[in-house]
C-alpha atoms as a PDB file:
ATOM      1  CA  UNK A   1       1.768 -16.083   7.283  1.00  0.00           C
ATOM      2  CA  UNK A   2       0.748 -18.686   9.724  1.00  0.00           C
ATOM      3  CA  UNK A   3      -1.443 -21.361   8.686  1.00  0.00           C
ATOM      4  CA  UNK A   4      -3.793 -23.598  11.410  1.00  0.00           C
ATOM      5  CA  UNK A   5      -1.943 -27.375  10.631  1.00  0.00           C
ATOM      6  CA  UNK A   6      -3.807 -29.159  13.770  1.00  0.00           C
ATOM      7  CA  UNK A   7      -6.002 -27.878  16.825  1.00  0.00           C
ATOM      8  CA  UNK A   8      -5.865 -29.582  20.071  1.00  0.00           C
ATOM      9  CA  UNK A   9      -9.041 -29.936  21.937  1.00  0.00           C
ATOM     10  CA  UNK A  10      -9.761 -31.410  25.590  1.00  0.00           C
ATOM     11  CA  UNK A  11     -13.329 -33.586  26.611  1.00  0.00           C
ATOM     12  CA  UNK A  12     -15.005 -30.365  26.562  1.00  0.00           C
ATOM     13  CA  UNK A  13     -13.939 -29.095  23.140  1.00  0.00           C
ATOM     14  CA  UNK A  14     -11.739 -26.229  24.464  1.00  0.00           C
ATOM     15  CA  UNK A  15      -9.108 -25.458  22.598  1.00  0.00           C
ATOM     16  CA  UNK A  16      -6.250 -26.173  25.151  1.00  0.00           C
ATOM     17  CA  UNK A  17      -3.073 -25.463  21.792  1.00  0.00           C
ATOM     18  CA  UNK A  18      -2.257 -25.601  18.259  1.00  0.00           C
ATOM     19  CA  UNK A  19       0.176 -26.593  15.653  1.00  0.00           C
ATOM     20  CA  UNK A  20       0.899 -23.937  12.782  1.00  0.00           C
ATOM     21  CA  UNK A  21       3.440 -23.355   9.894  1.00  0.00           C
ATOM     22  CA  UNK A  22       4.890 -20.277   9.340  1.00  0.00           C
ATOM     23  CA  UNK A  23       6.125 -19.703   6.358  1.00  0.00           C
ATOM     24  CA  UNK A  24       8.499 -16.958   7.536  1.00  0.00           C
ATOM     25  CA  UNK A  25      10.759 -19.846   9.129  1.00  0.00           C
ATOM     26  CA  UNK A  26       9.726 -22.752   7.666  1.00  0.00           C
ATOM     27  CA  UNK A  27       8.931 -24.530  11.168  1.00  0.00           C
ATOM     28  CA  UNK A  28       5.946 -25.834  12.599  1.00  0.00           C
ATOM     29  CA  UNK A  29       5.066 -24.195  15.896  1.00  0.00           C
ATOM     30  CA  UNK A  30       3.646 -25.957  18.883  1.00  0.00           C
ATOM     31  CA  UNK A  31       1.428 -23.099  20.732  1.00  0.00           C
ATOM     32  CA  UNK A  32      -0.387 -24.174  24.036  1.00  0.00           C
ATOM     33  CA  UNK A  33      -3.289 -21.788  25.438  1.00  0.00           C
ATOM     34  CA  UNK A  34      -2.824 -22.204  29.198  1.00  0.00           C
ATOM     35  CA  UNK A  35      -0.452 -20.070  31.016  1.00  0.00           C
ATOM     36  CA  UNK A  36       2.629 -19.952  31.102  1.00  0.00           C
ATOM     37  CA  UNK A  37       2.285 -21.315  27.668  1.00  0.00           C
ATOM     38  CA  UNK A  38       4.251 -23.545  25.628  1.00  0.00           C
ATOM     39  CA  UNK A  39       5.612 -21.959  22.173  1.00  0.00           C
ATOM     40  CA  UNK A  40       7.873 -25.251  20.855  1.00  0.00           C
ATOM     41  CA  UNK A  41       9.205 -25.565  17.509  1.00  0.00           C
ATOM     42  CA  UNK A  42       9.539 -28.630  15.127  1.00  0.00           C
ATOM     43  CA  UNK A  43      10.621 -29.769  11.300  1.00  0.00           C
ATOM     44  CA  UNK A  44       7.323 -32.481  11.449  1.00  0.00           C
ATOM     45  CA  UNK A  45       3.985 -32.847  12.421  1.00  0.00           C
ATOM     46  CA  UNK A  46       4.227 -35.995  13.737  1.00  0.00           C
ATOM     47  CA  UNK A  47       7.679 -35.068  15.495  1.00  0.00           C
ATOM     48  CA  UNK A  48       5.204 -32.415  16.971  1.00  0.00           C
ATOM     49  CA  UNK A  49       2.386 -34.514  17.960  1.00  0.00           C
ATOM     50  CA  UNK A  50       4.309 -37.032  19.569  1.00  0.00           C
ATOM     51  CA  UNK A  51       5.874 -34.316  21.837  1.00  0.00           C
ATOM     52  CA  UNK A  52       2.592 -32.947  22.795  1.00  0.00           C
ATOM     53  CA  UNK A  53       1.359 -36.368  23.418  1.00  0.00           C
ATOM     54  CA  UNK A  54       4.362 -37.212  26.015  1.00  0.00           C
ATOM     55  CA  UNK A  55       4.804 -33.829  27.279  1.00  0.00           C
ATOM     56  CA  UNK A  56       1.460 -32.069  27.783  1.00  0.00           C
ATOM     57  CA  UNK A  57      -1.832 -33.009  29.932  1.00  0.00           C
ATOM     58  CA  UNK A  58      -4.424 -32.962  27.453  1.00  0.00           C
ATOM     59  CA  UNK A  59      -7.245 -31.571  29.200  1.00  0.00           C
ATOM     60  CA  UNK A  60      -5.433 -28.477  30.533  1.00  0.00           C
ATOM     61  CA  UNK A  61      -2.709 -28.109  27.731  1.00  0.00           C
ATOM     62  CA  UNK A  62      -0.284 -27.169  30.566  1.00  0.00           C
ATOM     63  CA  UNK A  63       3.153 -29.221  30.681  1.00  0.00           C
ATOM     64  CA  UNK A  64       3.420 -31.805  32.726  1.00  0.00           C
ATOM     65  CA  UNK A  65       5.281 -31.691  35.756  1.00  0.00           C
ATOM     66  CA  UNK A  66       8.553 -34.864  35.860  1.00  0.00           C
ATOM     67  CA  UNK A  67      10.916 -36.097  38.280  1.00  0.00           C
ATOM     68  CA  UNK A  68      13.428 -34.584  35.932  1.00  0.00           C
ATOM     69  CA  UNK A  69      12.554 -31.561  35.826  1.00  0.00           C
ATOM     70  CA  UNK A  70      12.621 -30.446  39.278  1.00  0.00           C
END
């Protein structure tokens, strides 16, 4: 069973992804809601939130595009 840990939410209160555990595998999952979607997973929360923090553009919860990964 999957349990809600942390919702992330843009300026306009959308839910743009989430962080759940699942008991199942004992990992927290890093969901985003905007296509094609981001389904990362992670041994902390804060491991977690500082991905989505580098990674993702808050307000659209899409990944953000690098040099790097072109």
């Amino acid at each position: 069973m999957s349990k809600v840990i942390q919702t992330f939410r843009n300026l306009k209160k959308e839910e743009v992804g989430r962080l759940t555990f699942d008991d199942r595998d004992d990992r927290l999952h890093l969901q985003s809601s905007a296509p094609p979607g981001i389904d990362r997973r992670f041994r902390t929360e804060k491991g977690a939130a500082n991905w989505w923090e580098s990674n993702v553009d808050p307000e659209t919860g899409q990944r953000m595009k690098r040099s790097e990964d072109s």
